[in-house]
N, C-alpha and C. Protein backbone atom coordinates (compact mmCIF):
# COMPACT_ATOMS: atom_id res chain seq x y z
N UNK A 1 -14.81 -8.20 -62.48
CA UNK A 1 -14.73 -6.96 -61.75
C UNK A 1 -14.12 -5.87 -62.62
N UNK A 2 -13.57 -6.23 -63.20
CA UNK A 2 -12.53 -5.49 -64.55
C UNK A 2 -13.67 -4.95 -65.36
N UNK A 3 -14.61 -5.80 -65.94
CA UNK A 3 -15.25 -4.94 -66.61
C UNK A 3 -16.37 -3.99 -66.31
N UNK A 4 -16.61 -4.49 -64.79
CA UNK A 4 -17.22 -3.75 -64.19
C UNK A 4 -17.20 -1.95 -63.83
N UNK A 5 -15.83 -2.26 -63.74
CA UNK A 5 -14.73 -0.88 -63.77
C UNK A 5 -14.72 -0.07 -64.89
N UNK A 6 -14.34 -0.92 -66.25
CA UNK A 6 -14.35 -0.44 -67.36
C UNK A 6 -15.65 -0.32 -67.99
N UNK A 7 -16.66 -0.58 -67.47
CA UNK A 7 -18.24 -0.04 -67.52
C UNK A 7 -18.91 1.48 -66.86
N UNK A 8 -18.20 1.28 -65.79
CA UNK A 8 -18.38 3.00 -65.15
C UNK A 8 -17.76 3.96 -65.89
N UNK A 9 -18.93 4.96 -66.01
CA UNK A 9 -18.33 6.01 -66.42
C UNK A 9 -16.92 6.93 -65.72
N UNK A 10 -16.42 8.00 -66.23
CA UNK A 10 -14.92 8.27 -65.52
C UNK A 10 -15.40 9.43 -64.32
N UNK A 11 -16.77 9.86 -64.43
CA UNK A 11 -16.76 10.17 -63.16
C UNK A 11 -16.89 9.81 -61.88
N UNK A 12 -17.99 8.66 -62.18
CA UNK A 12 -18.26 7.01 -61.06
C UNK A 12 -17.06 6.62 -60.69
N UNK A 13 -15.91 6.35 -61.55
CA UNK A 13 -14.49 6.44 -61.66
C UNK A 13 -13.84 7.04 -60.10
N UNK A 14 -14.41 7.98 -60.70
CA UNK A 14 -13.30 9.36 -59.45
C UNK A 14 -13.85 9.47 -58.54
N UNK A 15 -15.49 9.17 -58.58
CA UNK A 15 -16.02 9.34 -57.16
C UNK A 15 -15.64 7.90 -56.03
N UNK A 16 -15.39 6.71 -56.94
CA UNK A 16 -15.11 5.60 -56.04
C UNK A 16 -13.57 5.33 -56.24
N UNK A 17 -12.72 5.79 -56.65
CA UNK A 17 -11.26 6.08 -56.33
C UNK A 17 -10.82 6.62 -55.11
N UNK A 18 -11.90 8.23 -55.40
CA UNK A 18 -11.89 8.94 -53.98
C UNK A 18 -12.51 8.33 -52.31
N UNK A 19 -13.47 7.52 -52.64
CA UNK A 19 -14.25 6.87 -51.60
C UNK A 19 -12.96 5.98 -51.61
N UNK A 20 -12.22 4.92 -51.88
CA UNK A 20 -11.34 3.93 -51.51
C UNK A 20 -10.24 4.95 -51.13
N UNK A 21 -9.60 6.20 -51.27
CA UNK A 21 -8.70 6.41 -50.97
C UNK A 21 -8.94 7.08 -49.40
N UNK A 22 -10.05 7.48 -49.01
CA UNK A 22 -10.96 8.12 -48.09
C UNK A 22 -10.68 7.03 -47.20
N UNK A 23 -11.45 5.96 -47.40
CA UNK A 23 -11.67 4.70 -46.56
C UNK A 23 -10.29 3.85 -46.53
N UNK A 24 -9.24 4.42 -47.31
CA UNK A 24 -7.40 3.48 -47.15
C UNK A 24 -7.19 4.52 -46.08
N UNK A 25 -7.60 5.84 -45.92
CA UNK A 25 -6.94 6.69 -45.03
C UNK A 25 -7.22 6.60 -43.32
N UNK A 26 -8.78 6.17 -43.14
CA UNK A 26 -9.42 6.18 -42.38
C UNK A 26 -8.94 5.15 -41.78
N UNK A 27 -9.20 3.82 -42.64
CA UNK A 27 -8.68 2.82 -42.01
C UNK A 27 -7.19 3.03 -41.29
N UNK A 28 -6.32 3.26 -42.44
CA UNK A 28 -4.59 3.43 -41.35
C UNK A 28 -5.02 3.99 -40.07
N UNK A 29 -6.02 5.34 -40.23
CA UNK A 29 -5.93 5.97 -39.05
C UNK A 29 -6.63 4.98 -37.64
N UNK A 30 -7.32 4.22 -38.21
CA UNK A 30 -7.95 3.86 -37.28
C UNK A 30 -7.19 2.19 -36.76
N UNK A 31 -6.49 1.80 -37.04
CA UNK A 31 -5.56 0.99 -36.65
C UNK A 31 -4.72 1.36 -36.34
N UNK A 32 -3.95 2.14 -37.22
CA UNK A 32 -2.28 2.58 -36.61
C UNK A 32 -2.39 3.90 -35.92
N UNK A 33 -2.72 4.81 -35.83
CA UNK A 33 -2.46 6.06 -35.33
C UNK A 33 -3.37 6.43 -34.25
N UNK A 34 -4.47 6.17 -34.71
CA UNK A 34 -5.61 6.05 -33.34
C UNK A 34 -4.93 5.25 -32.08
N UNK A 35 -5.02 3.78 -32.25
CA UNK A 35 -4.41 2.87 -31.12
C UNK A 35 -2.82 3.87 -30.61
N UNK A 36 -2.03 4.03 -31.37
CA UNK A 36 -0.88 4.63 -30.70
C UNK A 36 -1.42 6.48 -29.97
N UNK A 37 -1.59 7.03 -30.48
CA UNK A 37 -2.40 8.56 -29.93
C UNK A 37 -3.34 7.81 -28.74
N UNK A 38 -3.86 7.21 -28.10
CA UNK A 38 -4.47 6.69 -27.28
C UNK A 38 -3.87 6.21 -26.44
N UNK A 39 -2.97 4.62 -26.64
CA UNK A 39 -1.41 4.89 -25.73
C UNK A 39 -0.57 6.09 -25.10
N UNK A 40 -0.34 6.87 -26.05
CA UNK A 40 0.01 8.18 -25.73
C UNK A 40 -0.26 8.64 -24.75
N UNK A 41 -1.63 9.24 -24.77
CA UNK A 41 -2.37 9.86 -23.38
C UNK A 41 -2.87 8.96 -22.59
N UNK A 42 -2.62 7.98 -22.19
CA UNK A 42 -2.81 7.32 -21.36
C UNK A 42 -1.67 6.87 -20.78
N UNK A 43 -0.87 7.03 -21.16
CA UNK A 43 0.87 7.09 -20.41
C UNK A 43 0.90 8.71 -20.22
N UNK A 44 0.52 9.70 -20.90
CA UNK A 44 0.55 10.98 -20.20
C UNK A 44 -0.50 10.63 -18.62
N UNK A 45 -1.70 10.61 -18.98
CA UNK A 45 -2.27 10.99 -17.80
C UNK A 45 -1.35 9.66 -16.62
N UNK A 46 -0.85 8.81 -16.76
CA UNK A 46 -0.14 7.79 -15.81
C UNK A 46 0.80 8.66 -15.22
N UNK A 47 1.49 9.19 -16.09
CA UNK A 47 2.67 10.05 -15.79
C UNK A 47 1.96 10.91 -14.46
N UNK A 48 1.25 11.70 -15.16
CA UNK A 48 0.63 12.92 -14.63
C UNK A 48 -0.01 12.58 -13.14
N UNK A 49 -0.26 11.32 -13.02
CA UNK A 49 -1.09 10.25 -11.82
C UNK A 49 0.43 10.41 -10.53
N UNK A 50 1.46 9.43 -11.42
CA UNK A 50 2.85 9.18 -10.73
C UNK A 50 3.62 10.75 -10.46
N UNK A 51 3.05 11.46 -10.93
CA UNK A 51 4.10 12.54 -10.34
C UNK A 51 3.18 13.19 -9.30
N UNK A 52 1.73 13.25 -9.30
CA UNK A 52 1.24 13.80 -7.99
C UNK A 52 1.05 12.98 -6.95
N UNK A 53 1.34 11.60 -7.24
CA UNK A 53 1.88 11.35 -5.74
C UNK A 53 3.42 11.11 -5.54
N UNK A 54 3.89 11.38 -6.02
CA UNK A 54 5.54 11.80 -5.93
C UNK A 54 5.62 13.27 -4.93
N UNK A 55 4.85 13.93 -5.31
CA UNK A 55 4.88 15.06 -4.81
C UNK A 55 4.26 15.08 -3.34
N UNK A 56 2.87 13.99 -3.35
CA UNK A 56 2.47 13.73 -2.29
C UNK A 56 3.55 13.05 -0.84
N UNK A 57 3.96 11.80 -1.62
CA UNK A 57 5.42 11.35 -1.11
C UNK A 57 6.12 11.84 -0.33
N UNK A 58 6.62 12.62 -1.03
CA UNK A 58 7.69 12.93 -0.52
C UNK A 58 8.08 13.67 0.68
N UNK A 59 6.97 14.90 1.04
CA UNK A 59 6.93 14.97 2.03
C UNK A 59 6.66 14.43 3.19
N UNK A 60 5.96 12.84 3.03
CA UNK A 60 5.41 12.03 3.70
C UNK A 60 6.83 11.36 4.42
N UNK A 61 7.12 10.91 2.83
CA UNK A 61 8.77 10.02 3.45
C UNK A 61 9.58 10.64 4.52
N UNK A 62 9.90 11.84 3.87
CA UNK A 62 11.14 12.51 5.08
C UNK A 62 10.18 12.69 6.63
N UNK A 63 9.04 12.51 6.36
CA UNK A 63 8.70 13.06 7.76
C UNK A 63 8.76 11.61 8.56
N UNK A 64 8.38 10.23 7.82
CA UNK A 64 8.67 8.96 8.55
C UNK A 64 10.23 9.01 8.67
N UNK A 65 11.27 9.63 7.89
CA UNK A 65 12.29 9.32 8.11
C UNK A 65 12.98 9.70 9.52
N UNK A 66 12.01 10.91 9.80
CA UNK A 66 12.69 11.71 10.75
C UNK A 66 11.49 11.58 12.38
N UNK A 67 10.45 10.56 11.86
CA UNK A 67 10.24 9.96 13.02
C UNK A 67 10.98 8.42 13.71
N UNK A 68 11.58 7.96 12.44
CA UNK A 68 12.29 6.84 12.85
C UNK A 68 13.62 7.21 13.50
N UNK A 69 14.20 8.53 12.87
CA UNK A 69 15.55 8.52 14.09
C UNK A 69 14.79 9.01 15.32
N UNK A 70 13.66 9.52 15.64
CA UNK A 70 13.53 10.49 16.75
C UNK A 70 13.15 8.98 17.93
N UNK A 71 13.14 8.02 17.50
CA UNK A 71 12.64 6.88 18.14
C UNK A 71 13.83 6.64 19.41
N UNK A 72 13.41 6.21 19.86
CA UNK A 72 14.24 5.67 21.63
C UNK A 72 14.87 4.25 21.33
N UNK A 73 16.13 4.18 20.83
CA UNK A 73 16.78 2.36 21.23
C UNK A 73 16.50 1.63 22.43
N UNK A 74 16.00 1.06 22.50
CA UNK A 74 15.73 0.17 23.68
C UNK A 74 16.69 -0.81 24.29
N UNK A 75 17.42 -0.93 25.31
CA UNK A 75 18.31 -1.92 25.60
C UNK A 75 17.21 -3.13 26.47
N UNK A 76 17.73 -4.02 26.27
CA UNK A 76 16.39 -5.37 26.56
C UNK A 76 17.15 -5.22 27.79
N UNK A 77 17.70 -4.76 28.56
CA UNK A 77 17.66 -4.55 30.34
C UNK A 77 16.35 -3.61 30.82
N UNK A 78 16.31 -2.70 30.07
CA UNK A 78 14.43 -1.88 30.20
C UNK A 78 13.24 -2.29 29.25
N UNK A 79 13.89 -3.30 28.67
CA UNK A 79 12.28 -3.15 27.96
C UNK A 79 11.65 -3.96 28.47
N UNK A 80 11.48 -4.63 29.78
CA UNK A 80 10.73 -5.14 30.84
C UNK A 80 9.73 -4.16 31.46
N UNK A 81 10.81 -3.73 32.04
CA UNK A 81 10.25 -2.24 32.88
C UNK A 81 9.29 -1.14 31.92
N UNK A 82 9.88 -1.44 30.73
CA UNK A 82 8.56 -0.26 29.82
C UNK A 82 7.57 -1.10 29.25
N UNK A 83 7.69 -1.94 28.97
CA UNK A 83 6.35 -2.58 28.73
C UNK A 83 5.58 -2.63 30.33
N UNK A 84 5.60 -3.16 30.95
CA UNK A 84 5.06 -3.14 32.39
C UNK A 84 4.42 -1.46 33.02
N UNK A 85 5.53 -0.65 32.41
CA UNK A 85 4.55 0.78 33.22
C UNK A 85 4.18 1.00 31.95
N UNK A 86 4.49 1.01 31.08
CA UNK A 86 3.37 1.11 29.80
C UNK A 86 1.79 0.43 29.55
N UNK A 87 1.89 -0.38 30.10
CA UNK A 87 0.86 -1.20 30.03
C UNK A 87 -0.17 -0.41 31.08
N UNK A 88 0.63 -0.56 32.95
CA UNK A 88 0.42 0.49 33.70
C UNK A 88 -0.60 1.48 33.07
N UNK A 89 0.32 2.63 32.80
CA UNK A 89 0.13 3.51 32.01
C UNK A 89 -1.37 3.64 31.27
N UNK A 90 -1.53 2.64 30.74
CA UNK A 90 -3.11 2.65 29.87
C UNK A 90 -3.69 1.59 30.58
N UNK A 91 -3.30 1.46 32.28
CA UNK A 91 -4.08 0.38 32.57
C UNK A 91 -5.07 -0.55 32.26
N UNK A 92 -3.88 -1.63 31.51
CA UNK A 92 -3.90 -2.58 30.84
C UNK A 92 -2.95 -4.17 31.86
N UNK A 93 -2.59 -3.18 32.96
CA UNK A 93 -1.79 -4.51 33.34
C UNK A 93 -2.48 -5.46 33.82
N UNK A 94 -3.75 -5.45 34.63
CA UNK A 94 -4.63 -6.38 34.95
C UNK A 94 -4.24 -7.71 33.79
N UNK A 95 -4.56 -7.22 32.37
CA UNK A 95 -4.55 -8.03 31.62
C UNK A 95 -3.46 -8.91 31.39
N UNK A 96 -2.46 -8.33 31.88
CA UNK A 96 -0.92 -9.34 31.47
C UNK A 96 -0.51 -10.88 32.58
N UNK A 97 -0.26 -11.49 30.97
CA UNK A 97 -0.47 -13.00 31.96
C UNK A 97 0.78 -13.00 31.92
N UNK A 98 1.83 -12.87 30.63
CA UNK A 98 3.68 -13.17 30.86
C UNK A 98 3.97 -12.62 30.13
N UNK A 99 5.72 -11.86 30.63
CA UNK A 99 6.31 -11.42 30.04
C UNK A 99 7.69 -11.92 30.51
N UNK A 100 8.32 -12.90 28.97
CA UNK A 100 9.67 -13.45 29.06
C UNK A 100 10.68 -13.63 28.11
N UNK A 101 12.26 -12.82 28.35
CA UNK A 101 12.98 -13.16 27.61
C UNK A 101 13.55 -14.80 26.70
N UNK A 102 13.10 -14.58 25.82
CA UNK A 102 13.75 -15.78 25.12
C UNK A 102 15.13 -15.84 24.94
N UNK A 103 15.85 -14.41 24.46
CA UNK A 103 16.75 -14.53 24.09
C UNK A 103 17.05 -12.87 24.28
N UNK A 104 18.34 -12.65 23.95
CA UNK A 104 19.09 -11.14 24.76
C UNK A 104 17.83 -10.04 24.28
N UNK A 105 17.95 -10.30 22.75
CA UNK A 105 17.18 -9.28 22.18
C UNK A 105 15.36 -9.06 21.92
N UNK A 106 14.68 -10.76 22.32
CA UNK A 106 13.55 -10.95 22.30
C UNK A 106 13.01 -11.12 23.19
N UNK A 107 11.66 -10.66 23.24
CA UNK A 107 10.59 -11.23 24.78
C UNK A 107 9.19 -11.48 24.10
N UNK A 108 8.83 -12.58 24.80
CA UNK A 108 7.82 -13.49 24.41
C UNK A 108 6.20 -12.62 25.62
N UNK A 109 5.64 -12.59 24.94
CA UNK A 109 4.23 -11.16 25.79
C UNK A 109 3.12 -12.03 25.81
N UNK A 110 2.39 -12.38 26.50
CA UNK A 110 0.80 -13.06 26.68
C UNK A 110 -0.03 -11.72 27.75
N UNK A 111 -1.09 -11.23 26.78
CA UNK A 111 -1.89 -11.39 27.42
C UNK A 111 -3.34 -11.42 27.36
N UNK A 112 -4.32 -11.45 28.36
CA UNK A 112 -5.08 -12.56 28.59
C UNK A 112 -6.62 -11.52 28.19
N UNK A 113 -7.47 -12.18 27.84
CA UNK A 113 -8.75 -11.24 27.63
C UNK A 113 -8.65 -9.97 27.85
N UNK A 114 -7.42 -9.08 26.85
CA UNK A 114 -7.91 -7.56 26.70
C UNK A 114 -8.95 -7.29 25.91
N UNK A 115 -9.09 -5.77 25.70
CA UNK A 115 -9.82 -5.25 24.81
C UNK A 115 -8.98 -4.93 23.86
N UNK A 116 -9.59 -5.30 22.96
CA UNK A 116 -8.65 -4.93 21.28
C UNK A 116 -8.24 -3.65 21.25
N UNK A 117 -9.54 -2.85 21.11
CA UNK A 117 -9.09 -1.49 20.57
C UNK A 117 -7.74 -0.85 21.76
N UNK A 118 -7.88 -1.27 23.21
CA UNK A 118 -7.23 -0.79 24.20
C UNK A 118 -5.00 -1.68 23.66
N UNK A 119 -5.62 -2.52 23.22
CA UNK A 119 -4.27 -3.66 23.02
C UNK A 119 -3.50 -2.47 21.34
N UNK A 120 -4.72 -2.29 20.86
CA UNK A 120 -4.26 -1.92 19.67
C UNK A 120 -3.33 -0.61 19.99
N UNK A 121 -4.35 0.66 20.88
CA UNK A 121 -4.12 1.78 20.99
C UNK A 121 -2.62 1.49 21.91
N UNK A 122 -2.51 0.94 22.95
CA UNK A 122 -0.59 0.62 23.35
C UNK A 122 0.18 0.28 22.95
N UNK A 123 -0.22 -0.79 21.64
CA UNK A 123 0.92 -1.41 20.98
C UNK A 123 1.71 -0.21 19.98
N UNK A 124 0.37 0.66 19.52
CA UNK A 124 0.51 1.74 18.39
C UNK A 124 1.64 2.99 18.74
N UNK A 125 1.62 3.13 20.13
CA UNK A 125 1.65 3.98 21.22
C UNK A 125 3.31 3.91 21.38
N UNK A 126 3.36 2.76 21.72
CA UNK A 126 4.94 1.98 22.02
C UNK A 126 5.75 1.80 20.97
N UNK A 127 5.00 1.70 19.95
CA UNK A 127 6.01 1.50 18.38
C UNK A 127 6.06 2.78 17.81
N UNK A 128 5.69 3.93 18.09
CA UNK A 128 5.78 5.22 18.02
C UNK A 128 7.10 6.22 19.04
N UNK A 129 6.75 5.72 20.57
CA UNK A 129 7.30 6.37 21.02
C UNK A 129 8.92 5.31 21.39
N UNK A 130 9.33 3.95 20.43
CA UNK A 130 10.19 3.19 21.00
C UNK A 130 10.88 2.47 19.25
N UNK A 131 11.93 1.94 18.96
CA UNK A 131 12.67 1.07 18.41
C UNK A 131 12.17 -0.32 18.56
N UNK A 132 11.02 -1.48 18.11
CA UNK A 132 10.66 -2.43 18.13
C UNK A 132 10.52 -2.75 17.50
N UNK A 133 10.27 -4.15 16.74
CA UNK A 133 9.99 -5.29 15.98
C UNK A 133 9.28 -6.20 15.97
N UNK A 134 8.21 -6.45 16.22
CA UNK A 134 6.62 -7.49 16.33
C UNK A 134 7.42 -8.82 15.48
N UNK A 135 7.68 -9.74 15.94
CA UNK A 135 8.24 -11.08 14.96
C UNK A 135 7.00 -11.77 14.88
N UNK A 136 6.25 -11.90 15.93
CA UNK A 136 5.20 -13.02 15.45
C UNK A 136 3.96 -12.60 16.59
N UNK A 137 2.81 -12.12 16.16
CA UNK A 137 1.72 -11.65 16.62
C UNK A 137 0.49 -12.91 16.62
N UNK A 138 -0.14 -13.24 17.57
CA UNK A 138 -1.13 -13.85 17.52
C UNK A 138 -2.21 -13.87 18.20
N UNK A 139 -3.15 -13.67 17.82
CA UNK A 139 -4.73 -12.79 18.50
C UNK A 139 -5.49 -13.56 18.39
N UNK A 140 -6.38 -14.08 19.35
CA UNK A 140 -7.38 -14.97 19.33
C UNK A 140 -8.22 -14.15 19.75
N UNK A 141 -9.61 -14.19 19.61
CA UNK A 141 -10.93 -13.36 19.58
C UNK A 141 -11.22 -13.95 20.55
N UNK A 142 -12.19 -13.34 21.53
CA UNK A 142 -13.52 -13.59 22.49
C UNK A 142 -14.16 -12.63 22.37
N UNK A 143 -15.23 -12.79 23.53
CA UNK A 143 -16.83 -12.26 22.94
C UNK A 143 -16.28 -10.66 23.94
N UNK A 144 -16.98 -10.35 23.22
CA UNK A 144 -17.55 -8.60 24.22
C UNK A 144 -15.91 -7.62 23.25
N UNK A 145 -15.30 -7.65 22.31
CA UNK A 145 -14.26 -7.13 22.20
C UNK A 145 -12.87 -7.46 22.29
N UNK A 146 -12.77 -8.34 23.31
CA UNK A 146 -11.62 -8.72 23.92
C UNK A 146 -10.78 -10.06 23.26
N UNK A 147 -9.84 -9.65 23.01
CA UNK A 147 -8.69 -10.73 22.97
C UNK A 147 -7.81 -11.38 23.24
N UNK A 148 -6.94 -12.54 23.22
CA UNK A 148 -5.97 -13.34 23.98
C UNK A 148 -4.92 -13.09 22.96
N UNK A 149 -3.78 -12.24 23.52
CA UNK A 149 -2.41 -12.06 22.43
C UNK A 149 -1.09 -13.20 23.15
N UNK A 150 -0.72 -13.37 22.15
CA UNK A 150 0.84 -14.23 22.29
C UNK A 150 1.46 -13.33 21.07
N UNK A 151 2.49 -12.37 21.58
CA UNK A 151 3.42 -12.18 20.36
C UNK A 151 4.50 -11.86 21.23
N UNK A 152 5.90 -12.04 20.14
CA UNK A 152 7.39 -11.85 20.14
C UNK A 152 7.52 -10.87 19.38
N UNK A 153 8.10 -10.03 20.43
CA UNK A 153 8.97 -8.61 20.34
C UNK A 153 10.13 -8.45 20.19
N UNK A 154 11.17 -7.85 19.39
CA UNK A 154 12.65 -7.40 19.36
C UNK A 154 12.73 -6.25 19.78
N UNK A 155 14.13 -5.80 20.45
CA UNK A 155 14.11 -4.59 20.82
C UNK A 155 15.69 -4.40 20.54
C-alpha cells in the first residue's frame, strides 16, 4: 500500500488526503454529532409536548379541586334515604332489589335488570353531586341493554 502511495503523483496525493479528511469529518459528524443534535430536538419538541399540557392541566386540576370540596359529606344515617329518592328521582327504583348496611360507613346495592346507560347516568350523577367511594362494582349483562349490579359503596 506504501508503494502504492509513493507511486501517486503529489497531486493524486492531495486530492485523496483531502477526500479522507472530508470522509474523517463526515463520518464524526455522522456518528457523534448527528445522533446527539437529534436527541436534542427531540427532547426539545418533548419538552415543548409536556409544557402544553401543563398548561392544559392546570386549569383542569384546580377546577377538579374545587369540585371535590364543593361535594356534600354524606353521613351513612342519609345515605339510605338519597340513594332511594335518587334512584326515585331518575326513576330507577322499580329496579332496586337491596339496599344494606354492612358496616357504619358501607352499603352493599343490588340492582336487578336496569338499563345501563340509565345505571350509568345516576351513578355519574351521585358521585358528582355527593362524597362516595365505589369499593367493589359488579355488572352482569342481559339482553336488550340492561344489567344486574352488586356493588359496595362508602360514604
Amino acid at each position: 500500500m506504501l508503494n502504492w502511495w509513493k507511486g501517486l503523483k503529489q497531486r493524486e496525493r492531495n486530492t485523496l488526503g483531502l477526500a479522507g479528511i472530508i470522509s474523517g469529518i463526515l463520518l464524526i459528524y455522522l456518528m457523534i454529532i448527528h445522533p446527539f443534535t437529534a436527541y436534542k430536538n427531540h427532547l426539545v419538541d418533548k419538552l415543548q409536548e409536556q409544557q402544553a399540557l401543563l398548561q392544559w392541566i392546570q386549569p383542569v386540576g384546580s377546577r377538579i379541586t374545587r369540585i371535590k370540596h364543593q361535594k356534600k359529606p354524606l353521613k351513612p344515617t342519609l345515605f339510605v334515604h338519597i340513594l332511594t329518592s335518587t334512584l326515585k328521582e331518575h326513576k330507577l327504583d322499580q329496579y332496586m332489589a337491596e339496599i344494606k348496611q354492612i358496616q357504619t360507613h358501607n352499603f352493599k346495592i343490588q340492582l336487578a335488570n336496569i338499563p345501563f346507560d340509565a345505571f350509568i347516568k345516576w351513578l355519574s350523577q351521585l358521585n358528582q353531586s355527593y362524597t362516595l367511594h365505589i369499593d367493589e362494582l359488579q355488572i352482569s349483562a342481559h339482553s336488550g341493554g340492561h344489567v344486574a349490579v352488586q356493588m359496595t359503596i362508602s360514604c
